[in-house]
Protein backbone atom coordinates (compact mmCIF):
# COMPACT_ATOMS: atom_id res chain seq x y z
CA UNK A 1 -8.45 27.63 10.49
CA UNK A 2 -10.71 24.84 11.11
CA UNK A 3 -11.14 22.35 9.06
CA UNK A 4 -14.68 23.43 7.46
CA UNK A 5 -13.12 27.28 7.22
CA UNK A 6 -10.06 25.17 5.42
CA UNK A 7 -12.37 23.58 2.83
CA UNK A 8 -13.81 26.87 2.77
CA UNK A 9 -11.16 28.31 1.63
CA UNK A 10 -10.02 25.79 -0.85
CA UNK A 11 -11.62 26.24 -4.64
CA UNK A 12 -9.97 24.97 -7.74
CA UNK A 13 -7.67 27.29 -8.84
CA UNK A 14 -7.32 28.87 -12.48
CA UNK A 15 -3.90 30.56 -12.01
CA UNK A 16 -1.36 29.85 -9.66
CA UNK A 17 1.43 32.17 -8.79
CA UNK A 18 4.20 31.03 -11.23
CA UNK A 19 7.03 32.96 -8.49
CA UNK A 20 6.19 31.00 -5.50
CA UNK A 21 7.50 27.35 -4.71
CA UNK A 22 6.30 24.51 -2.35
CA UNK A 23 9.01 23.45 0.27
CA UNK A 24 10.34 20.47 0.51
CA UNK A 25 8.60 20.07 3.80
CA UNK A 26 5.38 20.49 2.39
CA UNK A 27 6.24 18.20 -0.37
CA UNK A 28 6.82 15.11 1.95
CA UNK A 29 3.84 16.49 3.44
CA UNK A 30 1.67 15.34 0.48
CA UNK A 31 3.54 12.34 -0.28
CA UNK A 32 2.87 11.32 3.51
CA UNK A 33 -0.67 11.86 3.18
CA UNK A 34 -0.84 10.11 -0.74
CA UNK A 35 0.47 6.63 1.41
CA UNK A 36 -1.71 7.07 4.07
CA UNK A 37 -4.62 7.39 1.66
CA UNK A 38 -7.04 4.50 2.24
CA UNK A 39 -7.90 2.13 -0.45
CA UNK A 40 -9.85 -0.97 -1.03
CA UNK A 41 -8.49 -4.47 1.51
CA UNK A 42 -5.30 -1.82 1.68
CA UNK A 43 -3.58 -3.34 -1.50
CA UNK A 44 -2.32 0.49 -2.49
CA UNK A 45 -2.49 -0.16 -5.98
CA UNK A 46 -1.60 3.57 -6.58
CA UNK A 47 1.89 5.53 -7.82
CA UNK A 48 2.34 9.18 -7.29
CA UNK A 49 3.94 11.01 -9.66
CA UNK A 50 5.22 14.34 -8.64
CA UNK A 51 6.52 16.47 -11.31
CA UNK A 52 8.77 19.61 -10.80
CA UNK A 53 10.10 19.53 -14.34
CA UNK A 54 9.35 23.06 -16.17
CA UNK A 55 10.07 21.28 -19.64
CA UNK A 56 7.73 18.36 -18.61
CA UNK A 57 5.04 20.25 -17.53
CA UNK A 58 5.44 22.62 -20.49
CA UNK A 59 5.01 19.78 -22.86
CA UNK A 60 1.98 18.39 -21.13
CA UNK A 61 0.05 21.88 -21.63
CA UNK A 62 -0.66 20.37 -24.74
CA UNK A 63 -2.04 17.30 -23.65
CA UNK A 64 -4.57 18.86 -21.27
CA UNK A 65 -6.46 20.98 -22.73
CA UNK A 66 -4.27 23.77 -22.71
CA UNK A 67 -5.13 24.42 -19.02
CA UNK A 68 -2.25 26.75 -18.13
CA UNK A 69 -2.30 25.64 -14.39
CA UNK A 70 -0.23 22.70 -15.38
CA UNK A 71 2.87 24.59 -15.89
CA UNK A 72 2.07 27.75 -13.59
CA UNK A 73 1.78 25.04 -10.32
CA UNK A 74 4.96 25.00 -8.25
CA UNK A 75 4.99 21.17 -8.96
CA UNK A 76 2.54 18.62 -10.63
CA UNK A 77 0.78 15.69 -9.45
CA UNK A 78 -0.13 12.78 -11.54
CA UNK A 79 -1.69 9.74 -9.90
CA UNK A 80 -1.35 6.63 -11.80
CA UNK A 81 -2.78 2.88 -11.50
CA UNK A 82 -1.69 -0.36 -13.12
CA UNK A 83 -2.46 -1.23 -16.24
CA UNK A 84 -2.11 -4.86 -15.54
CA UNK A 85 -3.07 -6.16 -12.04
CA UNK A 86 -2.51 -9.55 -10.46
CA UNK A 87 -2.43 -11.50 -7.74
CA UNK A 88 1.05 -10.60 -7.56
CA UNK A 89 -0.17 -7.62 -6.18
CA UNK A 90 -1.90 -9.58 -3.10
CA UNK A 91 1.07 -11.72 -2.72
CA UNK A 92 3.08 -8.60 -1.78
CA UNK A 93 0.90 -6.96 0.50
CA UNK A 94 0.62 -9.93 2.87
CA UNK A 95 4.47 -9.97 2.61
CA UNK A 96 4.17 -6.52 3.87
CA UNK A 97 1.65 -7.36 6.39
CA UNK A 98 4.07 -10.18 7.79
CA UNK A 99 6.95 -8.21 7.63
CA UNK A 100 4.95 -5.44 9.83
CA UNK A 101 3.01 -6.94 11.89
CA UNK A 102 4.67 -10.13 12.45
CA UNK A 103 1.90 -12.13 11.90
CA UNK A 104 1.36 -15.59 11.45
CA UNK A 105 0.46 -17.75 8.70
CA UNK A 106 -2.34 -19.26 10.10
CA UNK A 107 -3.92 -15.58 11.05
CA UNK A 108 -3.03 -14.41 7.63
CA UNK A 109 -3.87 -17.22 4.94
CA UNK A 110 -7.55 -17.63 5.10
CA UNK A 111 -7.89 -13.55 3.80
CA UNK A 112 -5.17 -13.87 1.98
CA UNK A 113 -6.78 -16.72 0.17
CA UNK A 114 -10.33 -14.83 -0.23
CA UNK A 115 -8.41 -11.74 -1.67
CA UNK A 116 -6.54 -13.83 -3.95
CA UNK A 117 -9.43 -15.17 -5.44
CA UNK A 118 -11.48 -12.05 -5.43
CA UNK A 119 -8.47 -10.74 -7.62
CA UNK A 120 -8.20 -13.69 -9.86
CA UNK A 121 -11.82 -14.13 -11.09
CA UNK A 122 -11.80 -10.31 -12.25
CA UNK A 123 -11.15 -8.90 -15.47
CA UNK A 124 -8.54 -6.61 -16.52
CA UNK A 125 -11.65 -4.26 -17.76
CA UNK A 126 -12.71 -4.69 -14.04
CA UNK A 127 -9.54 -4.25 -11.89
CA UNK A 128 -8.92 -0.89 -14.00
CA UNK A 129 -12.31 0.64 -13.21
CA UNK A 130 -11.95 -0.62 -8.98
CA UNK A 131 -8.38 0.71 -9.47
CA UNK A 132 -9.39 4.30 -10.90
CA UNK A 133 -12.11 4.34 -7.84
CA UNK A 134 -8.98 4.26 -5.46
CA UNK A 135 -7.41 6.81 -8.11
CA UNK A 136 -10.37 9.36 -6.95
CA UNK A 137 -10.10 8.52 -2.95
CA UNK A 138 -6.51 9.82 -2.95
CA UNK A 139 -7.75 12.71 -5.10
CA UNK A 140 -9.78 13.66 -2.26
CA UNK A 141 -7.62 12.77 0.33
CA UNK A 142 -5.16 15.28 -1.28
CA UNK A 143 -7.39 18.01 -1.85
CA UNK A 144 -8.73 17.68 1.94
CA UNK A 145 -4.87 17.96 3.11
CA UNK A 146 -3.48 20.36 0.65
CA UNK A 147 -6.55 22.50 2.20
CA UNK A 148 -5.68 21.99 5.93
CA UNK A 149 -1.54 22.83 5.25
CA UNK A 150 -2.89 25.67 3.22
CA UNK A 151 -1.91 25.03 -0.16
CA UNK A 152 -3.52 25.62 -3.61
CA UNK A 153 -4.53 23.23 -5.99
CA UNK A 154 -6.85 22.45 -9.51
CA UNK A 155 -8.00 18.39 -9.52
CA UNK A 156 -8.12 17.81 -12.93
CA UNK A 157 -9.78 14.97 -15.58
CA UNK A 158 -9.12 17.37 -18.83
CA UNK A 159 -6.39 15.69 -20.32
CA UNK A 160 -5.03 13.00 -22.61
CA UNK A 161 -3.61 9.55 -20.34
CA UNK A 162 -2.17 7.84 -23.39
CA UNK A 163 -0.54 11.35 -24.04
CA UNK A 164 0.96 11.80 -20.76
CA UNK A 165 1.64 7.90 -20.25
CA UNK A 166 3.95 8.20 -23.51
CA UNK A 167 5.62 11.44 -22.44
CA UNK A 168 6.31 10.11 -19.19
CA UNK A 169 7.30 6.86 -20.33
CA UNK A 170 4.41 5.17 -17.98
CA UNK A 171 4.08 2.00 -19.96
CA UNK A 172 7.53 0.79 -19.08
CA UNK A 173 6.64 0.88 -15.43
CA UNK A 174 3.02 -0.87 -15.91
CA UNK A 175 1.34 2.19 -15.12
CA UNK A 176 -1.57 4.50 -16.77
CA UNK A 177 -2.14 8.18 -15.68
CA UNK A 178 -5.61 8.74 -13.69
CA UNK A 179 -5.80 11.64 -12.42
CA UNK A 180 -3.93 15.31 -12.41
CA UNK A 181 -3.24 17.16 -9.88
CA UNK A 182 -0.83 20.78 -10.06
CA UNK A 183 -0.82 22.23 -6.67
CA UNK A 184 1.28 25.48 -6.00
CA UNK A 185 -0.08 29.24 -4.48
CA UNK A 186 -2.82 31.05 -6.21
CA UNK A 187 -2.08 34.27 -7.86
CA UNK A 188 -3.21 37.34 -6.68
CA UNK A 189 -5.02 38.68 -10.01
CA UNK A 190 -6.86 35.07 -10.12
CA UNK A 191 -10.35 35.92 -10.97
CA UNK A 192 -11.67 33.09 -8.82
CA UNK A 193 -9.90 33.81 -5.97
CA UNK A 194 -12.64 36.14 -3.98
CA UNK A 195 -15.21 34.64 -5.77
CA UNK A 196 -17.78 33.27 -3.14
CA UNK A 197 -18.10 29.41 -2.96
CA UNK A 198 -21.41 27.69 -4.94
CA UNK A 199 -23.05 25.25 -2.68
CA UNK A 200 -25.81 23.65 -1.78
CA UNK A 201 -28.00 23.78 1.37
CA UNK A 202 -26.64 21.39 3.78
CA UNK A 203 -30.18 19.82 3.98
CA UNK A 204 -30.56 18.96 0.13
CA UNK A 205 -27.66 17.05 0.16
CA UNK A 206 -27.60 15.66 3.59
CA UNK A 207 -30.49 12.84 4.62
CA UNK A 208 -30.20 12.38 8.23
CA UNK A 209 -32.21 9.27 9.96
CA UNK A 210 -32.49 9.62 13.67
């Protein structure tokens, strides 16, 4: 398929096949495309959690509204963010960026200076709502690829974070969960699965200027 015809095809599932199991190939797949996810000046300020853990994901049932896809999916995704940010953060990246690219100071200071800055002067109140915006890009980056390579998924907001950050035992690594994400193979007797997809006309959501 195309990509359109992959989109297409893609709808959030409401019951995965519990007897079928992503490969390891596909898993690296995902993980490749979670890094390669863009974000805001590139800073990454993203973890991805990913969950094959039947006891885990049993226990989290709870703590998302009882939506059974989170123990049905062959593994679960949980994208997290910091809970505290700093310029730490910045001072890493352009480590990276040297170490990489081999750049020079004098090439990477003056940004490096702006960003640091841009950072500092924010609020913690602030850095977690531009964080959770980055939190939603890789949510769509995932859906797009887990589409293309042809594998189910259910992007989810229903649940508890401070639930799943305890059970998961976030806070010790300075992280909050964002987003969820089980991904798996739909089941055959899903009621959604033939179900024809609800959109819009491409010209009431689409403004063109030409």
């Amino acid at each position: 398929m195309n990509s359109v015809e992959s989109l297409k095809w893609r709808y959030a599932v409401k019951k995965f096949d519990e007897n079928k199991s992503l490969s390891t190939s596909q898993i690296d797949t995902i993980k490749e495309a979670f890094n390669l996810t863009a974000t805001s000046y590139g800073l990454q300020p993203l973890k991805l959690l990913v969950i094959k853990n039947k006891t885990i994901q049993k226990e989290l049932v709870a703590h998302s509204w009882n939506q059974p896809q989170i123990l049905q999916a062959s593994h679960l995704l949980v994208i997290c963010i910091p809970k505290e940010y700093t310029t730490k953060e910045v001072e890493s990246y352009f480590n990276l960026v040297k170490e990489v690219r081999d750049s020079p100071d004098a090439v990477i200071n003056p940004f490096k200076k702006f960003l640091t800055g841009e950072i500092g002067k924010k609020t913690q109140e602030e850095l977690l709502v531009w964080n959770k915006n980055q939190a939603y890009i890789a949510l769509g980056n995932l859906l797009t690829v887990c589409a293309l390579e042809k594998i189910d998924s259910c992007p989810m907001e229903g649940f508890s974070p401070e639930k799943y950050d305890e059970i998961l035992k976030l806070k010790e690594h300075n992280l909050t969960s964002t987003l969820v994400l089980p991904i798996g193979f739909r089941a055959n007797d899903d009621y959604m699965k033939d179900l024809k997809k609800v959109r819009k006309n491409i010209h009431d959501v689409v403004i063109e200027f030409n």
